[in-house]
Structures are given as structure tokens and as C-alpha cells.
PDB file of N, CA and C in Angstrom:
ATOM      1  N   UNK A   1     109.199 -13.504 139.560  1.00  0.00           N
ATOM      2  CA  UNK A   1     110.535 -13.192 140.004  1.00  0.00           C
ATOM      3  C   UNK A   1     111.154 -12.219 139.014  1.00  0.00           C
ATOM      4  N   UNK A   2     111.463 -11.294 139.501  1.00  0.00           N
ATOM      5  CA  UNK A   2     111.395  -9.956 138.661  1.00  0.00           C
ATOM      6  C   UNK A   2     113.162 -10.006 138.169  1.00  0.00           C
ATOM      7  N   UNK A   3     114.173 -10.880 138.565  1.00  0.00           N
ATOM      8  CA  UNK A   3     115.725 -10.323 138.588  1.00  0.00           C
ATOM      9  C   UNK A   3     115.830 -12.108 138.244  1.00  0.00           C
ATOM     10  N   UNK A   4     115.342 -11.981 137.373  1.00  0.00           N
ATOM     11  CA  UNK A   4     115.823 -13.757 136.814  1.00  0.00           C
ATOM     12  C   UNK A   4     116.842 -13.340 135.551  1.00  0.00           C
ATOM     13  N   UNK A   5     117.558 -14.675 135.683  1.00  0.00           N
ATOM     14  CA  UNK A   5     118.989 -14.691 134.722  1.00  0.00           C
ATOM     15  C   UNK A   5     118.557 -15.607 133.745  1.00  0.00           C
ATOM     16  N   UNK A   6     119.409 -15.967 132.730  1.00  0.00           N
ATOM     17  CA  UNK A   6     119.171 -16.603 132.015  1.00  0.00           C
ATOM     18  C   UNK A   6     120.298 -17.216 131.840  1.00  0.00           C
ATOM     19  N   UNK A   7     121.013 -18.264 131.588  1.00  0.00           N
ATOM     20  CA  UNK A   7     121.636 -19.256 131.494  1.00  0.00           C
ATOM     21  C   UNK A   7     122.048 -20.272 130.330  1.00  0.00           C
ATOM     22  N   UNK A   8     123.376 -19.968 129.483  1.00  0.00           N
ATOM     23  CA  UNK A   8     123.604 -20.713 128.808  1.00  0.00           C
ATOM     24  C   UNK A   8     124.131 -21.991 128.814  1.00  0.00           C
ATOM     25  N   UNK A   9     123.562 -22.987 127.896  1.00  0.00           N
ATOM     26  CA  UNK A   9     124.050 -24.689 128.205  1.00  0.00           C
ATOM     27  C   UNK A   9     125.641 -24.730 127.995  1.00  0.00           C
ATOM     28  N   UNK A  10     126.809 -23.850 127.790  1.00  0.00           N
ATOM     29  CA  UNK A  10     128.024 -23.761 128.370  1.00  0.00           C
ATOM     30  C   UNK A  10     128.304 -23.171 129.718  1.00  0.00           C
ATOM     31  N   UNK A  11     126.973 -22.539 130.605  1.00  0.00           N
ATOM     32  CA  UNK A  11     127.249 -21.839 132.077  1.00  0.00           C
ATOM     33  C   UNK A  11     127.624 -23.805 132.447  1.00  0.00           C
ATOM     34  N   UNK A  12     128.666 -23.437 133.604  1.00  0.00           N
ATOM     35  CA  UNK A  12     129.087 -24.181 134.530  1.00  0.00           C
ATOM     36  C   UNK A  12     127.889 -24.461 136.045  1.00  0.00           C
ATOM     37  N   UNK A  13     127.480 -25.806 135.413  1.00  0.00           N
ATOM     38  CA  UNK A  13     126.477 -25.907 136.719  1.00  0.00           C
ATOM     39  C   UNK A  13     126.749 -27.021 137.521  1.00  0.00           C
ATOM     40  N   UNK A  14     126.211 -26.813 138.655  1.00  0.00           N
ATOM     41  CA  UNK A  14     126.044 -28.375 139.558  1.00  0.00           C
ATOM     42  C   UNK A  14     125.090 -29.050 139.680  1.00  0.00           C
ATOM     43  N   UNK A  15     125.434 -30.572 138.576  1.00  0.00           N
ATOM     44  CA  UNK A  15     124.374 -31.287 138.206  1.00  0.00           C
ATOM     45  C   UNK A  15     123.199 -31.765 138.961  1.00  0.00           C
ATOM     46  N   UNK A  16     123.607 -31.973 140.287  1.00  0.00           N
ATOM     47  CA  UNK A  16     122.452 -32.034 141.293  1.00  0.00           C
ATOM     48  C   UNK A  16     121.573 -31.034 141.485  1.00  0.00           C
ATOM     49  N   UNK A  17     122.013 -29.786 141.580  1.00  0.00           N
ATOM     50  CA  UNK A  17     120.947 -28.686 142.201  1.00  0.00           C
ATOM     51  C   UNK A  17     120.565 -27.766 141.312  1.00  0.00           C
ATOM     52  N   UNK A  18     120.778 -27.810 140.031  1.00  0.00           N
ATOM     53  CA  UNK A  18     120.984 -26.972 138.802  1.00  0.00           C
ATOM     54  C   UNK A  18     121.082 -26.021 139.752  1.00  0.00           C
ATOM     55  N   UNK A  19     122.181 -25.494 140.147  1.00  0.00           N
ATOM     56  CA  UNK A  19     122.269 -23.879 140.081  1.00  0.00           C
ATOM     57  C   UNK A  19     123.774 -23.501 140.100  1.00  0.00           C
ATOM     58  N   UNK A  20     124.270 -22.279 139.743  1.00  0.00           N
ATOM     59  CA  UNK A  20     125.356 -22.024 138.878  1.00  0.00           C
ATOM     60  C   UNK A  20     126.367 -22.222 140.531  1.00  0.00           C
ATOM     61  N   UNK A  21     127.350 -22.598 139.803  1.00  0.00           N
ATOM     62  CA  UNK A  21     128.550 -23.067 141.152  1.00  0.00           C
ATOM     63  C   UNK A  21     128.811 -22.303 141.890  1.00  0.00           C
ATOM     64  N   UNK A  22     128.998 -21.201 141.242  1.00  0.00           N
ATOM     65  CA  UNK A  22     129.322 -19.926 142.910  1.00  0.00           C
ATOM     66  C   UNK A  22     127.873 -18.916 142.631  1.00  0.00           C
ATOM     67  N   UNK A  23     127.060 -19.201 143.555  1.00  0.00           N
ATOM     68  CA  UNK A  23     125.958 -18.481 143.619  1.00  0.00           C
ATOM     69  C   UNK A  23     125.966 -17.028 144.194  1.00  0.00           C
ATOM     70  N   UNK A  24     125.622 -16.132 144.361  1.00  0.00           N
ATOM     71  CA  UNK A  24     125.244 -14.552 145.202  1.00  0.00           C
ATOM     72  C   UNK A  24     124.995 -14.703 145.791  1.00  0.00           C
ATOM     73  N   UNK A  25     125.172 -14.187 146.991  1.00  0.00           N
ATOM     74  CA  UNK A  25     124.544 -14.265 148.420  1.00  0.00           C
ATOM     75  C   UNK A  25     123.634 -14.513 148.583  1.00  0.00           C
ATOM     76  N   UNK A  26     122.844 -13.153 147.887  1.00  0.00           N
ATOM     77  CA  UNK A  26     121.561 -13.101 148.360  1.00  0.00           C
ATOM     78  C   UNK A  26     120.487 -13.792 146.901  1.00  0.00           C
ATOM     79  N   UNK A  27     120.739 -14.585 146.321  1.00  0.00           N
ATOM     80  CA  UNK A  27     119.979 -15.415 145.481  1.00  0.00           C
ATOM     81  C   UNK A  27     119.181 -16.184 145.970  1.00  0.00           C
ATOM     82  N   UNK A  28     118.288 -16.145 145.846  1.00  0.00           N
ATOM     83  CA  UNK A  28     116.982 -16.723 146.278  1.00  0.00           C
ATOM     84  C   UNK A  28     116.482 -18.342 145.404  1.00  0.00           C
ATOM     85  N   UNK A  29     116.208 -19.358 146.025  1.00  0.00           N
ATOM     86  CA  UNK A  29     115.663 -20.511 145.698  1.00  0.00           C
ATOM     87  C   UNK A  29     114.333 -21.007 146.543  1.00  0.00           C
ATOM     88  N   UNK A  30     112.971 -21.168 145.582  1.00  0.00           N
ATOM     89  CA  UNK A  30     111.856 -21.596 146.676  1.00  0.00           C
ATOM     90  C   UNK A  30     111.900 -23.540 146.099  1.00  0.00           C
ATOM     91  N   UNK A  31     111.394 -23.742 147.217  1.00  0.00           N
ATOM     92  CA  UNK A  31     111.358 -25.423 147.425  1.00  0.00           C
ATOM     93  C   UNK A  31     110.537 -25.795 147.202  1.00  0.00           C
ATOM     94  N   UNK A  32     109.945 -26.726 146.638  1.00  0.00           N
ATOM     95  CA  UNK A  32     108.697 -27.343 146.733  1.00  0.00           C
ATOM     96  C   UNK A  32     108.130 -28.557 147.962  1.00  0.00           C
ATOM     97  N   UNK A  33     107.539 -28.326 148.884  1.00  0.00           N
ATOM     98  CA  UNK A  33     107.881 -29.717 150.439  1.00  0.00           C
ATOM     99  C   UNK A  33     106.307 -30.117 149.267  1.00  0.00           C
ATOM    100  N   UNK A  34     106.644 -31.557 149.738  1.00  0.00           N
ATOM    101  CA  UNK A  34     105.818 -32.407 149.212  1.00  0.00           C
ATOM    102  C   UNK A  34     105.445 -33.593 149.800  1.00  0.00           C
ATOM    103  N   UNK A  35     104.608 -34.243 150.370  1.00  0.00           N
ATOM    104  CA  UNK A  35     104.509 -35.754 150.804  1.00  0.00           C
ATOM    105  C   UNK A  35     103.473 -36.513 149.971  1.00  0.00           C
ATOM    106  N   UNK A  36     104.356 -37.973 149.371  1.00  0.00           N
ATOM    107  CA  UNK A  36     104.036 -38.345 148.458  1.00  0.00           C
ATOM    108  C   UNK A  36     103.622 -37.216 147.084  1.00  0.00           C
ATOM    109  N   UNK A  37     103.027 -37.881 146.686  1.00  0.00           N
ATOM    110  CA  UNK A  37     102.566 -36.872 145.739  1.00  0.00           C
ATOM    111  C   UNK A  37     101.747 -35.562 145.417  1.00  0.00           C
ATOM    112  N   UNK A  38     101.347 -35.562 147.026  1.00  0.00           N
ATOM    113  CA  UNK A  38     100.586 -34.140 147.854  1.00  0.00           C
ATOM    114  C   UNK A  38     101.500 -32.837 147.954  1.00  0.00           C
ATOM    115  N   UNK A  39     100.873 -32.139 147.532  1.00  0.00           N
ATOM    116  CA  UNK A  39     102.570 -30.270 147.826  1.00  0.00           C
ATOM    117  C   UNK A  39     101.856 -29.874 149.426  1.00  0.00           C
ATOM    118  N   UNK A  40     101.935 -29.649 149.780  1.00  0.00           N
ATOM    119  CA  UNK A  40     102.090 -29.007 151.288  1.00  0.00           C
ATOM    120  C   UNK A  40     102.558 -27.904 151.133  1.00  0.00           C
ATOM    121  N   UNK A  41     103.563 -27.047 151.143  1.00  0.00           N
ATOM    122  CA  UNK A  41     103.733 -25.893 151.286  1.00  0.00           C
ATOM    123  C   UNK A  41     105.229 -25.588 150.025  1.00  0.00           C
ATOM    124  N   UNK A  42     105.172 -24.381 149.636  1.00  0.00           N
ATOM    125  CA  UNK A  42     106.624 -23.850 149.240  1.00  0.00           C
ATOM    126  C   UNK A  42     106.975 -22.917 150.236  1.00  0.00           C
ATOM    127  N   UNK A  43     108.519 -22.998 149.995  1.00  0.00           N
ATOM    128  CA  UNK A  43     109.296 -22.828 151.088  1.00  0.00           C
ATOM    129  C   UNK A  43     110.915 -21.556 150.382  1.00  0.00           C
ATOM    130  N   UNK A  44     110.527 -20.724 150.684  1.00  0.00           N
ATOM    131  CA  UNK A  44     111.693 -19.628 149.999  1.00  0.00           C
ATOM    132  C   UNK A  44     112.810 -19.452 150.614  1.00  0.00           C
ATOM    133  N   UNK A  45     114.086 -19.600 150.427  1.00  0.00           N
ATOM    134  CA  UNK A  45     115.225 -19.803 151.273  1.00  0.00           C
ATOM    135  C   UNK A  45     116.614 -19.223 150.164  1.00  0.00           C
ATOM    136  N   UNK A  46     117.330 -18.460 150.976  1.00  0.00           N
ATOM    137  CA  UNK A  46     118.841 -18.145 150.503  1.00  0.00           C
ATOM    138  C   UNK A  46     119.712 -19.318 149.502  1.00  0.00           C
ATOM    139  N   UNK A  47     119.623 -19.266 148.524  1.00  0.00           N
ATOM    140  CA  UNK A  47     120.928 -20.301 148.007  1.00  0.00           C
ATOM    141  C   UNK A  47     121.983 -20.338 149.032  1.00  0.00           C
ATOM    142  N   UNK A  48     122.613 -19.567 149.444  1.00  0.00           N
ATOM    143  CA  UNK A  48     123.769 -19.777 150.554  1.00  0.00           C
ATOM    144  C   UNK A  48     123.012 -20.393 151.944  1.00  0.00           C
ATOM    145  N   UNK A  49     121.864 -20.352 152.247  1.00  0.00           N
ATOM    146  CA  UNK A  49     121.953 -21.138 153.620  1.00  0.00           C
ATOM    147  C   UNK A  49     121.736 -22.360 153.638  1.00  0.00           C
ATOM    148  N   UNK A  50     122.435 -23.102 154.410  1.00  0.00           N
ATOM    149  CA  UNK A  50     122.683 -24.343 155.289  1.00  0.00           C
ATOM    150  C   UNK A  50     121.602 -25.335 154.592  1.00  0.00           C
ATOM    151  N   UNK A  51     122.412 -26.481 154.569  1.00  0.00           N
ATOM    152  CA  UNK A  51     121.049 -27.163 154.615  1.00  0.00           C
ATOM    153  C   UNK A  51     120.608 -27.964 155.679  1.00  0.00           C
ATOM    154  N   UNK A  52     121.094 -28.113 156.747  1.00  0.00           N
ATOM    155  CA  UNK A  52     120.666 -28.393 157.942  1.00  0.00           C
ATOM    156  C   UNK A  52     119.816 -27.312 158.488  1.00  0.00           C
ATOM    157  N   UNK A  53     119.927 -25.998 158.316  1.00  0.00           N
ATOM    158  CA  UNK A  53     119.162 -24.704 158.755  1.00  0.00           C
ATOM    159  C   UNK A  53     117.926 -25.109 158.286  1.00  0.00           C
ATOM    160  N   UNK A  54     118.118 -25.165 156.570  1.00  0.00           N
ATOM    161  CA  UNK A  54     116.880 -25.365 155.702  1.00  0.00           C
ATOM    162  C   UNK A  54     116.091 -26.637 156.422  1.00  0.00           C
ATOM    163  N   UNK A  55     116.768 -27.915 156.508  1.00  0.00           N
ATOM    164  CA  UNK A  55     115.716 -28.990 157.094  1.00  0.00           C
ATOM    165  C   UNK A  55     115.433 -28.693 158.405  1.00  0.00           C
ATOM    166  N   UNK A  56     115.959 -28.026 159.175  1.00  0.00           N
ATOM    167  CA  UNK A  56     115.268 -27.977 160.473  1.00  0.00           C
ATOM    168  C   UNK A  56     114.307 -26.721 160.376  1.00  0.00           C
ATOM    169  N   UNK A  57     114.090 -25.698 159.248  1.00  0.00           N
ATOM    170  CA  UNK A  57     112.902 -25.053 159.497  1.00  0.00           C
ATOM    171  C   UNK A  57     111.839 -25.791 158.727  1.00  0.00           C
ATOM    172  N   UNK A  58     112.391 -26.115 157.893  1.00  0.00           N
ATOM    173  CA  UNK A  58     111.062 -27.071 157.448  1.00  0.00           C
ATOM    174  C   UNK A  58     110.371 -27.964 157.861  1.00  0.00           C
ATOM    175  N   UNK A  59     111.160 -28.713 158.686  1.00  0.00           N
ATOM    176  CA  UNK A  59     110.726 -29.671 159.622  1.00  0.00           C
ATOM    177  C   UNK A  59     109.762 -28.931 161.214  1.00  0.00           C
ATOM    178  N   UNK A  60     110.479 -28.264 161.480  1.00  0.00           N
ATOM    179  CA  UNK A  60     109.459 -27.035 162.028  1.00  0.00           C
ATOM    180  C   UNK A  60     107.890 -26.909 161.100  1.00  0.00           C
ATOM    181  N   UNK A  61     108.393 -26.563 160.273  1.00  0.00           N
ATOM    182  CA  UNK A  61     107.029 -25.914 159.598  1.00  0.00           C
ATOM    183  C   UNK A  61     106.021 -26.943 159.718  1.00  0.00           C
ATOM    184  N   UNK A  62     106.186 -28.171 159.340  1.00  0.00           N
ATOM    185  CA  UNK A  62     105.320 -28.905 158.600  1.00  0.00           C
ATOM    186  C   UNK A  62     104.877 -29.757 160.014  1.00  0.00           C
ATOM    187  N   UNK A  63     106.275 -30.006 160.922  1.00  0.00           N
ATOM    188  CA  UNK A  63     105.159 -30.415 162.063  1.00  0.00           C
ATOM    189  C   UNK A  63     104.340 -29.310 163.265  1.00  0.00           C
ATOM    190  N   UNK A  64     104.631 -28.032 162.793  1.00  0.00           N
ATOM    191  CA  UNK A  64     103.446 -27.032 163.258  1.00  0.00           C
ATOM    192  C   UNK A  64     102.266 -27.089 162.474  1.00  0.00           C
ATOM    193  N   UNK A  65     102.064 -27.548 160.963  1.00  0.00           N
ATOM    194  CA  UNK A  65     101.051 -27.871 159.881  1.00  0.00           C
ATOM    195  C   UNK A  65     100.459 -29.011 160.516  1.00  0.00           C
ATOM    196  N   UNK A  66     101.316 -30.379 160.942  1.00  0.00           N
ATOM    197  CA  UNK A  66     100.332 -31.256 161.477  1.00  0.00           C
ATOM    198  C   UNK A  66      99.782 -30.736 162.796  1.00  0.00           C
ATOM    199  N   UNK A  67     100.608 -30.560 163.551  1.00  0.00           N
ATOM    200  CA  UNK A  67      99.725 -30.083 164.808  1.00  0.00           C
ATOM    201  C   UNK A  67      98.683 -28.938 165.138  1.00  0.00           C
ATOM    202  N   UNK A  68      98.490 -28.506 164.337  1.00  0.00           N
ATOM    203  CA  UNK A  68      97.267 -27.225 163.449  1.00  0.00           C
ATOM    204  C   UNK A  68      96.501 -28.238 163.454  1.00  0.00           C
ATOM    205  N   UNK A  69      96.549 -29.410 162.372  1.00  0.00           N
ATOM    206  CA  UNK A  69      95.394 -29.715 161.871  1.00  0.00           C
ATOM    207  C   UNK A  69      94.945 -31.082 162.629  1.00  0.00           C
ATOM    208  N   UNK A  70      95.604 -31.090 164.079  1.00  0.00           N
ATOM    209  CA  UNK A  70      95.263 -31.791 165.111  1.00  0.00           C
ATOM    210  C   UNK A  70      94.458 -31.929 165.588  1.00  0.00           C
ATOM    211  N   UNK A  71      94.300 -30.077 166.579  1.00  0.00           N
ATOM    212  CA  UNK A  71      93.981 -29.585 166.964  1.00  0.00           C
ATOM    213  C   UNK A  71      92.629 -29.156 166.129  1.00  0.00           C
ATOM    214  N   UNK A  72      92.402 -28.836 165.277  1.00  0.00           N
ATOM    215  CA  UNK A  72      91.028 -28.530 164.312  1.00  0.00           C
ATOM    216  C   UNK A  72      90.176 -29.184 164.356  1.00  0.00           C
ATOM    217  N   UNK A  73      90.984 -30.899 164.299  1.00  0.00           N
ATOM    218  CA  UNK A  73      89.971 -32.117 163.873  1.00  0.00           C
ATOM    219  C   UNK A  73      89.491 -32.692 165.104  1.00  0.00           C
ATOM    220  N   UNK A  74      90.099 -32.364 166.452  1.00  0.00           N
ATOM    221  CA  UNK A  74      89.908 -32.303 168.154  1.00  0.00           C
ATOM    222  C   UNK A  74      90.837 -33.499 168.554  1.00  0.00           C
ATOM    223  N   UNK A  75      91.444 -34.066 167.705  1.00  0.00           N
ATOM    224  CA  UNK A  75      92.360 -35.598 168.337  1.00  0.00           C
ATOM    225  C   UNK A  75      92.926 -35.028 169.227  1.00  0.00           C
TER     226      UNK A  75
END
């Protein structure tokens, strides 16, 4: 990630999501989807979008991942 910041332990953050309180538009955050302790896919998404947007493409994603590997195994 070529446009990374750096961040001092007086920047103002939000303790849940570490990321700085009023973010840039277009700032970028990738996800890690994981089940159990398995990674499945990362997932690159806008700091500003939704997080209902975010869970319903992910949720997309991953049950197009199972049904891929449905279909492969012939169930």
C-alpha cells in the first residue's frame, strides 16, 4: 500500500475499528473473512461504505465460494 500514513499515539482514534474518526472518502480498508480459524478470502472495501453494503457483499461472496465448491465436489 503505497499512500500509508502513519499515526501518532495522541491521533484521535475509534477504539473499536482503529481507524482515525473522520476518515477520507476514498481510504481504503481490506478485511480479513475468516471461518473459525480458516481465512477464506480478503475483502477490500471503502472506509466510508456501509456496513450493511459490506455484509451483504460478503455474504454474497462466500456463499458463491460455497456453491463453487458444490458444484466441483458433484453434491
Amino acid at each position: 500500500m503505497g499512500n500509508s500514513k502513519t499515526y501518532k499515539e495522541s491521533d484521535n482514534f475509534n477504539s473499536k475499528l482503529f481507524l482515525p474518526n473522520q476518515p477520507n472518502e476514498g481510504e481504503m480498508v481490506i478485511l480479513h473473512v475468516k471461518k473459525d480459524d480458516e481465512s477464506q478470502f480478503l475483502y477490500e472495501t471503502k472506509v466510508s461504505e456501509s456496513i450493511d453494503a459490506v455484509t451483504t457483499d460478503i455474504a454474497f461472496i462466500y456463499n458463491g465460494r460455497l456453491k463453487i465448491s458444490r458444484i466441483c465436489s458433484g453434491e
